[in-house]
N, C-alpha and C. Protein backbone atom coordinates (compact mmCIF):
# COMPACT_ATOMS: atom_id res chain seq x y z
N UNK A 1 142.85 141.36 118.25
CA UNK A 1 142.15 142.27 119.13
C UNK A 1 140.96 142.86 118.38
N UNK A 2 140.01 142.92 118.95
CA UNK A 2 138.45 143.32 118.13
C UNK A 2 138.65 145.01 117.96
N UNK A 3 137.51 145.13 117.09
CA UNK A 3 138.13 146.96 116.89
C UNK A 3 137.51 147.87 118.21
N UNK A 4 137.77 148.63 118.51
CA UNK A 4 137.00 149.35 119.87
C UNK A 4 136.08 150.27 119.44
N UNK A 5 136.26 150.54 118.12
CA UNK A 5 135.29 151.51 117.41
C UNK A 5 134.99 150.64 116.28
N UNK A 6 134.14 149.71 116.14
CA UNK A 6 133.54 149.53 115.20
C UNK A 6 132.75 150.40 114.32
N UNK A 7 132.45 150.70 112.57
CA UNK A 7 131.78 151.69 112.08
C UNK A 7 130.23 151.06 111.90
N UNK A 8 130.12 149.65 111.98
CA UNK A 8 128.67 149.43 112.09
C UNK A 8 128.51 148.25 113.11
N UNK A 9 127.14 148.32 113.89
CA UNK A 9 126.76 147.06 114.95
C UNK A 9 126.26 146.29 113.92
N UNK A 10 126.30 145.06 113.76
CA UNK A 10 125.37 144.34 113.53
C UNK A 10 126.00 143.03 113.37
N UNK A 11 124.78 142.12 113.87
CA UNK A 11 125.05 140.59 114.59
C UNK A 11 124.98 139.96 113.45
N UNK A 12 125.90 139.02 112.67
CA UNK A 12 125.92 138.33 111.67
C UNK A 12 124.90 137.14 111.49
N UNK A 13 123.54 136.97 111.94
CA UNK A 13 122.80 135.86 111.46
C UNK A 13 121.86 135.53 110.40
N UNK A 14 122.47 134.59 109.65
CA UNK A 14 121.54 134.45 108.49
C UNK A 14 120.35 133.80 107.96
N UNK A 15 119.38 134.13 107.18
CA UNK A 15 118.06 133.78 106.94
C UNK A 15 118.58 133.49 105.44
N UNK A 16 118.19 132.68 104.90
CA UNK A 16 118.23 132.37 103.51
C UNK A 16 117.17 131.88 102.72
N UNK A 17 116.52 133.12 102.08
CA UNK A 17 115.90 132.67 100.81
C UNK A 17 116.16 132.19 99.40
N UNK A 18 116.20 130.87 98.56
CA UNK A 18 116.38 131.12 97.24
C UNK A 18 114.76 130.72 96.54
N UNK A 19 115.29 131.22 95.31
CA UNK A 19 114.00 130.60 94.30
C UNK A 19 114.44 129.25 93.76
N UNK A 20 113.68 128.76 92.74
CA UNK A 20 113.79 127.41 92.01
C UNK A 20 115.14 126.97 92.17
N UNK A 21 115.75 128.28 91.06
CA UNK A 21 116.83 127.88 90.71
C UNK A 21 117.55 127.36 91.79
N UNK A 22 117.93 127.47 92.97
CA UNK A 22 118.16 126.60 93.87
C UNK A 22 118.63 125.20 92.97
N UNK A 23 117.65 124.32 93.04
CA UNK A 23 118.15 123.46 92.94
C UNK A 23 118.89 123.01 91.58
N UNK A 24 119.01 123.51 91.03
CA UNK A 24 119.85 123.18 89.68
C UNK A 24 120.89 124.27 89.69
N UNK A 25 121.35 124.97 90.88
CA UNK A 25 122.83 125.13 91.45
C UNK A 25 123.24 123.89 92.20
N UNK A 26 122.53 123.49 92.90
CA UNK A 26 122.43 122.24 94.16
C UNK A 26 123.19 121.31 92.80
N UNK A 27 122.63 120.68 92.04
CA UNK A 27 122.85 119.54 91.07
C UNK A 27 124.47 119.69 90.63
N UNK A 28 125.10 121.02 90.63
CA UNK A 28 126.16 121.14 90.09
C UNK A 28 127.05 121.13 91.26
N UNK A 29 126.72 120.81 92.45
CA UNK A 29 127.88 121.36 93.24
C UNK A 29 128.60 120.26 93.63
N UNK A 30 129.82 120.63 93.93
CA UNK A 30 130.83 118.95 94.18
C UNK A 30 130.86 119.13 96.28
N UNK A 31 131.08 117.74 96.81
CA UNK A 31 131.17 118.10 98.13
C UNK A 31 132.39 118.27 98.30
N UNK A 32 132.48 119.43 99.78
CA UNK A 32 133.68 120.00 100.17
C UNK A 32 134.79 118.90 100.63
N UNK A 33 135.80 119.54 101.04
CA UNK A 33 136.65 119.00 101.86
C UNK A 33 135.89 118.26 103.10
N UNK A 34 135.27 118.67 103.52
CA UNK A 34 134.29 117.62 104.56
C UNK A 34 133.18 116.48 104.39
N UNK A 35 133.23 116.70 102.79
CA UNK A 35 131.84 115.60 102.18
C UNK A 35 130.99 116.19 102.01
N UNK A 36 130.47 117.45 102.60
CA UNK A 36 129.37 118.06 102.43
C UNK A 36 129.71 119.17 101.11
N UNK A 37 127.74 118.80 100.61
CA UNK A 37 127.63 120.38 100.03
C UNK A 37 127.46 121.18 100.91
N UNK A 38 128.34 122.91 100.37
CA UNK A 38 128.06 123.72 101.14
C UNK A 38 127.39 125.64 101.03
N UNK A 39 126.72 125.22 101.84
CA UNK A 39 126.01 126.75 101.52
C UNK A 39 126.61 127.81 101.00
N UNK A 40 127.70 128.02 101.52
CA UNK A 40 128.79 129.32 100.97
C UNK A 40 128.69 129.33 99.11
N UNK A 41 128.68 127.56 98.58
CA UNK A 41 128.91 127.31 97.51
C UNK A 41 127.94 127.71 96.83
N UNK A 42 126.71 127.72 97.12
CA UNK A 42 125.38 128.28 96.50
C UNK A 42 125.54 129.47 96.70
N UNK A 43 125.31 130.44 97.45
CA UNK A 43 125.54 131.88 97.89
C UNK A 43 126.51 132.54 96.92
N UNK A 44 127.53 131.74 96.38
CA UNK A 44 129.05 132.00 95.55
C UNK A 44 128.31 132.58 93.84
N UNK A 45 127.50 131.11 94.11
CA UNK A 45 126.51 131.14 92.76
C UNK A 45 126.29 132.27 92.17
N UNK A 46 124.94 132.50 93.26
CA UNK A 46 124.27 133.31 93.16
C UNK A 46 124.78 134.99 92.85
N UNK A 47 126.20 134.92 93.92
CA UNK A 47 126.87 136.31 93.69
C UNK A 47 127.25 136.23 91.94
N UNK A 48 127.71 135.05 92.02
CA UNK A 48 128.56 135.44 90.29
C UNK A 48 127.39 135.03 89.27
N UNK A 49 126.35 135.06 89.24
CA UNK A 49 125.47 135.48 88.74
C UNK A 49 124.71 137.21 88.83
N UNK A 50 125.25 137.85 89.69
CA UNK A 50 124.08 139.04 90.51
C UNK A 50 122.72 138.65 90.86
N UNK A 51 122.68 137.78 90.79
CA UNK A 51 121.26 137.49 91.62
C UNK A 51 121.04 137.63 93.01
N UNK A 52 122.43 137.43 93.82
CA UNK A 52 122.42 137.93 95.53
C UNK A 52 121.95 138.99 96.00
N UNK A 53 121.15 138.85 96.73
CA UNK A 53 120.72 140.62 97.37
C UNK A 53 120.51 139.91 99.01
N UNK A 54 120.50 141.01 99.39
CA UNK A 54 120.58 140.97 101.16
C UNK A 54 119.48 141.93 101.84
N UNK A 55 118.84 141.89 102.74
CA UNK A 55 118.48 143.06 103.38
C UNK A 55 118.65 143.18 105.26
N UNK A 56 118.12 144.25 106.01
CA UNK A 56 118.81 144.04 107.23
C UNK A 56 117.71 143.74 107.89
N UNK A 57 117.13 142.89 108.87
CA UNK A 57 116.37 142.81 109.46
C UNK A 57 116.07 143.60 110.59
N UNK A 58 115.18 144.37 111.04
CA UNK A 58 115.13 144.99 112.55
C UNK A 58 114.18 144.73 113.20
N UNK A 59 114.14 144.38 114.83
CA UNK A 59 113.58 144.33 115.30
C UNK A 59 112.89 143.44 116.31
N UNK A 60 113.85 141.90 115.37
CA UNK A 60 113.16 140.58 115.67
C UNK A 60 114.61 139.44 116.13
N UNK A 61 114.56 138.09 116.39
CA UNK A 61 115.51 137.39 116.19
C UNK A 61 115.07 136.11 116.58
N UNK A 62 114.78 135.31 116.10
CA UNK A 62 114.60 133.78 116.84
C UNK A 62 115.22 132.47 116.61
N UNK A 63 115.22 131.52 117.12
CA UNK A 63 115.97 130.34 116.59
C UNK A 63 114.93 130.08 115.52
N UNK A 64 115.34 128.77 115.07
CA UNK A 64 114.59 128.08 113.97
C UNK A 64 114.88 126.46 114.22
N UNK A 65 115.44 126.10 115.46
CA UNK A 65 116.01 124.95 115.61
C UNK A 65 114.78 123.78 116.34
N UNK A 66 113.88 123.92 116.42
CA UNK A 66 112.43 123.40 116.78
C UNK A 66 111.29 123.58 116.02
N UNK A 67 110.12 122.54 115.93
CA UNK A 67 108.83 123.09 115.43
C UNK A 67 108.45 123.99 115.20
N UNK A 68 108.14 124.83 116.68
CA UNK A 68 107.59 125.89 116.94
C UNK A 68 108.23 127.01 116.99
N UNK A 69 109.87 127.23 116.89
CA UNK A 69 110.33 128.30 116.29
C UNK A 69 111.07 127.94 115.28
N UNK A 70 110.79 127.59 114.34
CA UNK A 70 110.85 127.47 112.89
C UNK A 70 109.62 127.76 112.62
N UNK A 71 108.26 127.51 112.84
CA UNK A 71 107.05 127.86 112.43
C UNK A 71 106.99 130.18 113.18
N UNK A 72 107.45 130.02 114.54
CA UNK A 72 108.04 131.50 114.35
C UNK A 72 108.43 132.58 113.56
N UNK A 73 109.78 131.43 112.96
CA UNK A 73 110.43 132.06 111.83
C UNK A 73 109.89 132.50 110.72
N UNK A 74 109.27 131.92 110.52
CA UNK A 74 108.56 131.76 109.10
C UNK A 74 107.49 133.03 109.43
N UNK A 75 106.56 132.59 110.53
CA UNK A 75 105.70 134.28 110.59
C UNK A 75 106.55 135.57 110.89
N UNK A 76 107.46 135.47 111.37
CA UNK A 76 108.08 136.67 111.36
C UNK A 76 108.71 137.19 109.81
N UNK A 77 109.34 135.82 109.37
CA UNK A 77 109.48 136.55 108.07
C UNK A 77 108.85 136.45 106.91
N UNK A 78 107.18 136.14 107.04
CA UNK A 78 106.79 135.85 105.93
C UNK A 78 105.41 136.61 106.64
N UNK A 79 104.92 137.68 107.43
CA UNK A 79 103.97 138.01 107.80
C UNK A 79 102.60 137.59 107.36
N UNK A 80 102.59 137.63 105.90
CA UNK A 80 100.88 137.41 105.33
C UNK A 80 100.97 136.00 104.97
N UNK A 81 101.97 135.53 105.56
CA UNK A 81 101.43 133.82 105.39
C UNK A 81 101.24 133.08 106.96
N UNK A 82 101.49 133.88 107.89
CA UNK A 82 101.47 133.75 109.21
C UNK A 82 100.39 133.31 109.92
N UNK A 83 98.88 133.35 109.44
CA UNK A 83 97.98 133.07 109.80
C UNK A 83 97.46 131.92 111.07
């Protein structure tokens, strides 16, 4: 049963930035139980490093599953490259 008083709203969708290092976590990772590498596994990384940080977005929300909102995405979250 869901809580009826939740202590915070907020819609779980994620945007993911990494730097370089990215890919030389990528190089180390084994595939899951499904064959795939998986994102959680990088994210894991990153926590047990402290390098994870998060912030909350307000205001906005779009897919990213097309051209043109993936090119969206990107101006919404990258404003001064939006041009």
């Amino acid at each position: 049963m869901r809580n009826q008083d939740p202590q915070i709203v907020l819609c779980g969708h994620w945007i993911y930035f990494y730097d370089s290092a990215v890919f030389d976590i990528i190089k180390t990772l084994k595939p899951s139980g499904r064959g795939e590498l998986e994102i959680t596994d990088v994210n894991n990384r990153y926590i047990e490093k402290g390098l994870m940080t998060f912030d909350i977005l307000d205001g906005w929300w779009t897919d990213a599953g097309t051209f043109e909102s993936l090119h969206r995405a990107n101006t919404l979250g990258c404003p001064e490259r939006g041009q």
